[in-house]
PDB file of N, CA and C in Angstrom:
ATOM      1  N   UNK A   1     194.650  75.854  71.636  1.00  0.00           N
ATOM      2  CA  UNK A   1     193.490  76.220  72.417  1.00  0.00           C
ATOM      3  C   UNK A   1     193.945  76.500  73.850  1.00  0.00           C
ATOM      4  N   UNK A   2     193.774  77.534  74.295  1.00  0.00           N
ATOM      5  CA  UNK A   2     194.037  78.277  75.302  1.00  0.00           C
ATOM      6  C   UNK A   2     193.168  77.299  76.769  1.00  0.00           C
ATOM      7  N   UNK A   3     193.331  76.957  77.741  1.00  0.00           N
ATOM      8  CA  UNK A   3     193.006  76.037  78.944  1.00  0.00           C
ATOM      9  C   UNK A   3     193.177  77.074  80.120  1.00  0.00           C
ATOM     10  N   UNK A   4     191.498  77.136  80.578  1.00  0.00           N
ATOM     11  CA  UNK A   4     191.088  78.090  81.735  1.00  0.00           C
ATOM     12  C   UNK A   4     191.281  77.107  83.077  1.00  0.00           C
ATOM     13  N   UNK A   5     192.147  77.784  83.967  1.00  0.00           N
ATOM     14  CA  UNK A   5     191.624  76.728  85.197  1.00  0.00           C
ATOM     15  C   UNK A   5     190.075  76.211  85.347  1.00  0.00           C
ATOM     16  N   UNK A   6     190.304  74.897  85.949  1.00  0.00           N
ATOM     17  CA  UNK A   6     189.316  74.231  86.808  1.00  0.00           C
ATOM     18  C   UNK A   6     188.317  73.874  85.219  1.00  0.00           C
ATOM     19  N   UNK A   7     188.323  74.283  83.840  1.00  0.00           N
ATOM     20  CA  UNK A   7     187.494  74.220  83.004  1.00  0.00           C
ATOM     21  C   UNK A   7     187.755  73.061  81.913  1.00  0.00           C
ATOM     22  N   UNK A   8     186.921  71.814  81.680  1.00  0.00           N
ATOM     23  CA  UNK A   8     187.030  70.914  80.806  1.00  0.00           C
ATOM     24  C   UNK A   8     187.431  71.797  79.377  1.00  0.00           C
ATOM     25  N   UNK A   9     188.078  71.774  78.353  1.00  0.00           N
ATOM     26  CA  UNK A   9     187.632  71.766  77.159  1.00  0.00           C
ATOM     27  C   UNK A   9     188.028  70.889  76.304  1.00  0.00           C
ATOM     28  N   UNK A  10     187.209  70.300  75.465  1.00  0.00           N
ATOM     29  CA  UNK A  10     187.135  68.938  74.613  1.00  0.00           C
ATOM     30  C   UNK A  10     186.642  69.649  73.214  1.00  0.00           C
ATOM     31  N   UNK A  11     187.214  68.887  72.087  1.00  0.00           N
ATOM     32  CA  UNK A  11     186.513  69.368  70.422  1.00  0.00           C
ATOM     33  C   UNK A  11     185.508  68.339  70.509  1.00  0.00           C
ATOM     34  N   UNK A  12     184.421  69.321  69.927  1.00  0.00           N
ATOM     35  CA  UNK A  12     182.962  68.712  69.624  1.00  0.00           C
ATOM     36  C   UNK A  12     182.733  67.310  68.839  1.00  0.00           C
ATOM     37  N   UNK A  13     184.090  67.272  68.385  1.00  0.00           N
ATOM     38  CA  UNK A  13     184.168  66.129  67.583  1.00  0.00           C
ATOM     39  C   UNK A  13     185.231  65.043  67.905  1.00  0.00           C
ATOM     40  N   UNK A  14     185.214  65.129  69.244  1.00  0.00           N
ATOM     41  CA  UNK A  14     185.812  63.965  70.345  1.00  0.00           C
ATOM     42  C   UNK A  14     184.794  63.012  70.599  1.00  0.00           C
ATOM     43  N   UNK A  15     185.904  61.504  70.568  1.00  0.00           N
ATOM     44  CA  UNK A  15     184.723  61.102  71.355  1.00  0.00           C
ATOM     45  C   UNK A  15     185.485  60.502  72.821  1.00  0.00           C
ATOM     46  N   UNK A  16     184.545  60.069  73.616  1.00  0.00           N
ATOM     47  CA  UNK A  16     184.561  59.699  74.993  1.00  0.00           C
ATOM     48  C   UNK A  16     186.373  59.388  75.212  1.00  0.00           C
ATOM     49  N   UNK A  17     187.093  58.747  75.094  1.00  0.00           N
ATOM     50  CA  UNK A  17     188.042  57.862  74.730  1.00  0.00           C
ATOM     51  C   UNK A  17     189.471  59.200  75.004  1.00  0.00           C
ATOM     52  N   UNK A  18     189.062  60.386  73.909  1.00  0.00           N
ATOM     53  CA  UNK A  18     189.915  60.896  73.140  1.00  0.00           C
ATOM     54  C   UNK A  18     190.024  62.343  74.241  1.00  0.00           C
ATOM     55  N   UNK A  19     189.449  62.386  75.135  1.00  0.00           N
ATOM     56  CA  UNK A  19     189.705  63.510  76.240  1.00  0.00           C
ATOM     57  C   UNK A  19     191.111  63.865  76.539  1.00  0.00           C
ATOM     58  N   UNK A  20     191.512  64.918  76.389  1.00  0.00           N
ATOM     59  CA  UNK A  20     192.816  65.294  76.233  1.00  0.00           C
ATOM     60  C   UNK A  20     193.545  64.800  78.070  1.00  0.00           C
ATOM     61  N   UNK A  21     194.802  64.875  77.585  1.00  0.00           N
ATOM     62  CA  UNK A  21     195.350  64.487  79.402  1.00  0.00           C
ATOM     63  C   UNK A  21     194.997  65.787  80.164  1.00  0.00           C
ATOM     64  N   UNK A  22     195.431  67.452  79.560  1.00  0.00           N
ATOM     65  CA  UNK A  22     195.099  67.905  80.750  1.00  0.00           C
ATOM     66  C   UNK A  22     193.870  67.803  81.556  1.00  0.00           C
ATOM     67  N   UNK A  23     193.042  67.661  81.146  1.00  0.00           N
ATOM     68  CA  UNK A  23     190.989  67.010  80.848  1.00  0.00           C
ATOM     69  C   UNK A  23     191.144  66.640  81.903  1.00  0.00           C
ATOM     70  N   UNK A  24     191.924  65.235  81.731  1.00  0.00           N
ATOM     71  CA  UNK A  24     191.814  64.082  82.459  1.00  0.00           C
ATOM     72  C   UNK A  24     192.558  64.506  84.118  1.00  0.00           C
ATOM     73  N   UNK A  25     193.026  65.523  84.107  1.00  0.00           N
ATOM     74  CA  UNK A  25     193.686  65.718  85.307  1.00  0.00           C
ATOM     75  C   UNK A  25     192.843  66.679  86.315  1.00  0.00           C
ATOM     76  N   UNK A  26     192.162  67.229  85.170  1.00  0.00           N
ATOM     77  CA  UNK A  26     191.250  68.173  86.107  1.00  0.00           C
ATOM     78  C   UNK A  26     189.659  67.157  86.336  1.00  0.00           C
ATOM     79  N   UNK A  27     189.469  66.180  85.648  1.00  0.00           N
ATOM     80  CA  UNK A  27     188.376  65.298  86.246  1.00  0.00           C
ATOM     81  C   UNK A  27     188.629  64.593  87.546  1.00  0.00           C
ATOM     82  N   UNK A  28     190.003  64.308  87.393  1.00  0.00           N
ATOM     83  CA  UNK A  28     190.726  63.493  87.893  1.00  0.00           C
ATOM     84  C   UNK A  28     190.590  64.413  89.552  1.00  0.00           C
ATOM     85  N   UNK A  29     190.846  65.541  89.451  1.00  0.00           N
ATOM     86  CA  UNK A  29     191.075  66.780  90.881  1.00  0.00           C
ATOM     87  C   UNK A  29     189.486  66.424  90.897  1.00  0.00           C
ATOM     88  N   UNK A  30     188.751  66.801  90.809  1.00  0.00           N
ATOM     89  CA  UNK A  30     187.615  66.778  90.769  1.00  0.00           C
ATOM     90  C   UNK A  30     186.599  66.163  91.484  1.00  0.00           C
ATOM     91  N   UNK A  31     187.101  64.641  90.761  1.00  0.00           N
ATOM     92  CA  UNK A  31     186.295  63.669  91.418  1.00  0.00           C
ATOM     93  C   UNK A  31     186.975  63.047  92.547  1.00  0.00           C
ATOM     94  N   UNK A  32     188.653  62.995  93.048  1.00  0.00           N
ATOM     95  CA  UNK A  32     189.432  63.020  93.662  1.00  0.00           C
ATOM     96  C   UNK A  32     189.469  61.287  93.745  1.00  0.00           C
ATOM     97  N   UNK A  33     190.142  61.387  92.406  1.00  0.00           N
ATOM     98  CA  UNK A  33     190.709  60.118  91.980  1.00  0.00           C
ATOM     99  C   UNK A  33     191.850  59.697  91.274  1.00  0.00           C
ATOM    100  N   UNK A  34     192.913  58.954  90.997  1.00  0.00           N
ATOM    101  CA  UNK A  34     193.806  59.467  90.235  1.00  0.00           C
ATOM    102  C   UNK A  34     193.847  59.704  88.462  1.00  0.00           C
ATOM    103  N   UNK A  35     194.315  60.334  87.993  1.00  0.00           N
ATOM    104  CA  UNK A  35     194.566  60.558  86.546  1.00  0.00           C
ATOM    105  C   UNK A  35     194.922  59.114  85.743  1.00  0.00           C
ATOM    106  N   UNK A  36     195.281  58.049  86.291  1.00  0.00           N
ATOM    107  CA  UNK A  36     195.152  56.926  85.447  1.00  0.00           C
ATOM    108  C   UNK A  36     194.516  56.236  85.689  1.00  0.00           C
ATOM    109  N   UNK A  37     194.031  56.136  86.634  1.00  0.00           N
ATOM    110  CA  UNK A  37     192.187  55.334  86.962  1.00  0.00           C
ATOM    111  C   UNK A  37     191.332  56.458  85.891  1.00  0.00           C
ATOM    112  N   UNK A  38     191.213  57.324  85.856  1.00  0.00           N
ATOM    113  CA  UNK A  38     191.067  58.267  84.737  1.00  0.00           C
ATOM    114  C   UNK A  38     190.729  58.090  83.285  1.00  0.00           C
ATOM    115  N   UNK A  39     191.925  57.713  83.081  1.00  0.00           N
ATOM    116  CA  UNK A  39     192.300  57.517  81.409  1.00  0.00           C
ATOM    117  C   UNK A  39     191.797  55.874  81.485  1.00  0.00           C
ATOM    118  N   UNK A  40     191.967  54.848  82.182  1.00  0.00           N
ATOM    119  CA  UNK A  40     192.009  53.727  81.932  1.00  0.00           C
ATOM    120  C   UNK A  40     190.046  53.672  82.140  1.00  0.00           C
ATOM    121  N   UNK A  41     189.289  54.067  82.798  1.00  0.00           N
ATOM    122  CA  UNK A  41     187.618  54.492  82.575  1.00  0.00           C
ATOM    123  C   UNK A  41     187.484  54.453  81.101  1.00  0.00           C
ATOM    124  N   UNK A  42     187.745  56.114  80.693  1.00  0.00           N
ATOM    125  CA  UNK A  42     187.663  56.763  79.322  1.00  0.00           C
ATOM    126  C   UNK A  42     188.147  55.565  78.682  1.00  0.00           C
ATOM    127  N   UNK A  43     189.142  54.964  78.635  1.00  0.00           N
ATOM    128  CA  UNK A  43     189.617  54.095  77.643  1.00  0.00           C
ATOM    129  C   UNK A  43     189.028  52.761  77.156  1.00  0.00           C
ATOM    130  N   UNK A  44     188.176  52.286  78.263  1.00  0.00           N
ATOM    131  CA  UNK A  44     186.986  51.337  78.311  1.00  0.00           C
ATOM    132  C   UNK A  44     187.814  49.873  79.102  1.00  0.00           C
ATOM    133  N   UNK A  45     189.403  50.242  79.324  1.00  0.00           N
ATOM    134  CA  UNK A  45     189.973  49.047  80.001  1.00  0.00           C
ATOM    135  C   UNK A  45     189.585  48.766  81.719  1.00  0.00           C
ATOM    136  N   UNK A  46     188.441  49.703  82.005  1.00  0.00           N
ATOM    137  CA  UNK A  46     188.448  49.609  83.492  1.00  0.00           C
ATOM    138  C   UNK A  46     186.983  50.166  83.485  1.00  0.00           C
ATOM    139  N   UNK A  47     186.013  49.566  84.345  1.00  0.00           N
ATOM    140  CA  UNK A  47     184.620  50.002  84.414  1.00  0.00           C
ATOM    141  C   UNK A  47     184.497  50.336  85.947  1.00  0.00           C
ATOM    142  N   UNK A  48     183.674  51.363  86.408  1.00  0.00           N
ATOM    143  CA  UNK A  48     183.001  51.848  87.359  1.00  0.00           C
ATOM    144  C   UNK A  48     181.460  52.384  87.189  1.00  0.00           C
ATOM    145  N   UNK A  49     181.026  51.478  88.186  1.00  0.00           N
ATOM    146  CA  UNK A  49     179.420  52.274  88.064  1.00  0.00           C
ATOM    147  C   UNK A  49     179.648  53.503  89.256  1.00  0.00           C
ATOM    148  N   UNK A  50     180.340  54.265  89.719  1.00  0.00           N
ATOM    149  CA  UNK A  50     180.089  55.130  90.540  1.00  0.00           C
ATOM    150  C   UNK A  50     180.924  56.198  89.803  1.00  0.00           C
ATOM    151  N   UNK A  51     182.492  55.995  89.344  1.00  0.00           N
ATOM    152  CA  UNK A  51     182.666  57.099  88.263  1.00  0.00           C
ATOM    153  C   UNK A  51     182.313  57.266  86.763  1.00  0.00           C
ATOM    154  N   UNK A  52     181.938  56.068  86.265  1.00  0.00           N
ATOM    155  CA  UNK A  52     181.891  56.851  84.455  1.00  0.00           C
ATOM    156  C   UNK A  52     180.482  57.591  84.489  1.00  0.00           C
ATOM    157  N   UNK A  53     179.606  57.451  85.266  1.00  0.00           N
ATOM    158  CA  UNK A  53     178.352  58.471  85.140  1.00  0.00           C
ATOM    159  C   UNK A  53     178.921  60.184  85.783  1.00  0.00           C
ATOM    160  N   UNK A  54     179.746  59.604  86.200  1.00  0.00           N
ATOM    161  CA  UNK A  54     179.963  61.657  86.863  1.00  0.00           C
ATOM    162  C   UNK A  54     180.729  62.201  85.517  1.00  0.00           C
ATOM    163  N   UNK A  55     181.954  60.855  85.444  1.00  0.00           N
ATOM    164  CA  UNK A  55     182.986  61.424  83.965  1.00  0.00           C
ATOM    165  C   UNK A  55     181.921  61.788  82.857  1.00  0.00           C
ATOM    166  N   UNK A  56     181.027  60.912  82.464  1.00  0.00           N
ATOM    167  CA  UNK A  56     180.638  61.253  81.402  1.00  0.00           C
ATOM    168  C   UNK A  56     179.286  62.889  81.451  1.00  0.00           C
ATOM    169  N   UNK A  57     178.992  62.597  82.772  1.00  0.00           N
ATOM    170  CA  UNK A  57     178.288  64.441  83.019  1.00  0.00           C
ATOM    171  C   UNK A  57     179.103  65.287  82.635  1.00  0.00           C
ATOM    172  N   UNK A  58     180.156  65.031  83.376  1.00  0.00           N
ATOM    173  CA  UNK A  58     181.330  66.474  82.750  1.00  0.00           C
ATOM    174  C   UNK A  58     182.052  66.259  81.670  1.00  0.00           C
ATOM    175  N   UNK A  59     181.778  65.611  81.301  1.00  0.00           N
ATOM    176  CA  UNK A  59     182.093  65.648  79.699  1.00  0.00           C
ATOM    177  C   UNK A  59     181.269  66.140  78.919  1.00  0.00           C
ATOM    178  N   UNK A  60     179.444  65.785  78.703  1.00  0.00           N
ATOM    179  CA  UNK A  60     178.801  66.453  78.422  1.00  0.00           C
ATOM    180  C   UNK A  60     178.925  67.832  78.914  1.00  0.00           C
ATOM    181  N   UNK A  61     178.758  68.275  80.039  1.00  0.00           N
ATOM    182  CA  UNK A  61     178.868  69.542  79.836  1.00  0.00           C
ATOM    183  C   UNK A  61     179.600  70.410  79.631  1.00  0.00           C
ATOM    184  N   UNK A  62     180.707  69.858  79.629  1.00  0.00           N
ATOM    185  CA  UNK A  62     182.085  70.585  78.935  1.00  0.00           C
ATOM    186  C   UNK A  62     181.615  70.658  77.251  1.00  0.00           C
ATOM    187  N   UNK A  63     181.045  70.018  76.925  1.00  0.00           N
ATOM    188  CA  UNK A  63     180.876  69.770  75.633  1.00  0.00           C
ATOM    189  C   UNK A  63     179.124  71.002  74.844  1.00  0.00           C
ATOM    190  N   UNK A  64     178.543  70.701  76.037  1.00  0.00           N
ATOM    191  CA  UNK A  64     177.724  71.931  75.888  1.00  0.00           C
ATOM    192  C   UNK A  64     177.888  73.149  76.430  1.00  0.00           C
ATOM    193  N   UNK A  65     179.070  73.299  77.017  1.00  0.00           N
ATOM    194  CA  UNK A  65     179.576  74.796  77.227  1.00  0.00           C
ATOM    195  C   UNK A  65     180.443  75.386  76.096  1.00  0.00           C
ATOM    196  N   UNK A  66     181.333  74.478  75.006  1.00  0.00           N
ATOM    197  CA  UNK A  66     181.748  74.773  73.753  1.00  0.00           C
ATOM    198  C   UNK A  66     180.739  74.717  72.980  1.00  0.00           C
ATOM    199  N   UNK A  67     179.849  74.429  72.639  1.00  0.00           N
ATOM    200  CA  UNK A  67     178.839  74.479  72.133  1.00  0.00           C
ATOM    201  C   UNK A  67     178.097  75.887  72.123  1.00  0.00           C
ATOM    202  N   UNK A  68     177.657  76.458  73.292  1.00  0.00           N
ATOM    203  CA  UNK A  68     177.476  77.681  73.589  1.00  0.00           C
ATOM    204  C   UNK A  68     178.166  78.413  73.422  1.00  0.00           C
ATOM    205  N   UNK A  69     179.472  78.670  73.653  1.00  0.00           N
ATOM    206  CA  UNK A  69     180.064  79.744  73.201  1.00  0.00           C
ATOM    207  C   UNK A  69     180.569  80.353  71.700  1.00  0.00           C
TER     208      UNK A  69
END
């Protein structure tokens, strides 16, 4: 699967956890945090109430933009 700058893409049949690393690097630019504070969120070993609600927006909508197309 081909990876557009700046663009999440995840299989519809991911779940939360399973976000690929490049994913995680562009959430990571994003929210301007590092890539293993990142993975360790997604992974459920580390909680934030100020990032897993943004991670998990752009995840949804990464997920309803494959969806759409």
């Amino acid at each position: 699967m081909k990876q557009k700058k700046n663009k999440i893409f995840i299989h519809s049949n991911l779940k939360r956890f399973d976000v690929l690393i490049p994913n995680q690097v562009i959430i990571s630019k994003r929210l301007g945090i590092s890539q293993s504070y990142v993975s360790l969120i997604l992974s459920g070993k580390r909680h934030s109430k100020k990032y897993e609600p943004r991670i998990n927006n752009l995840i949804k909508k990464a997920a309803e933009e494959l969806r759409a197309a």
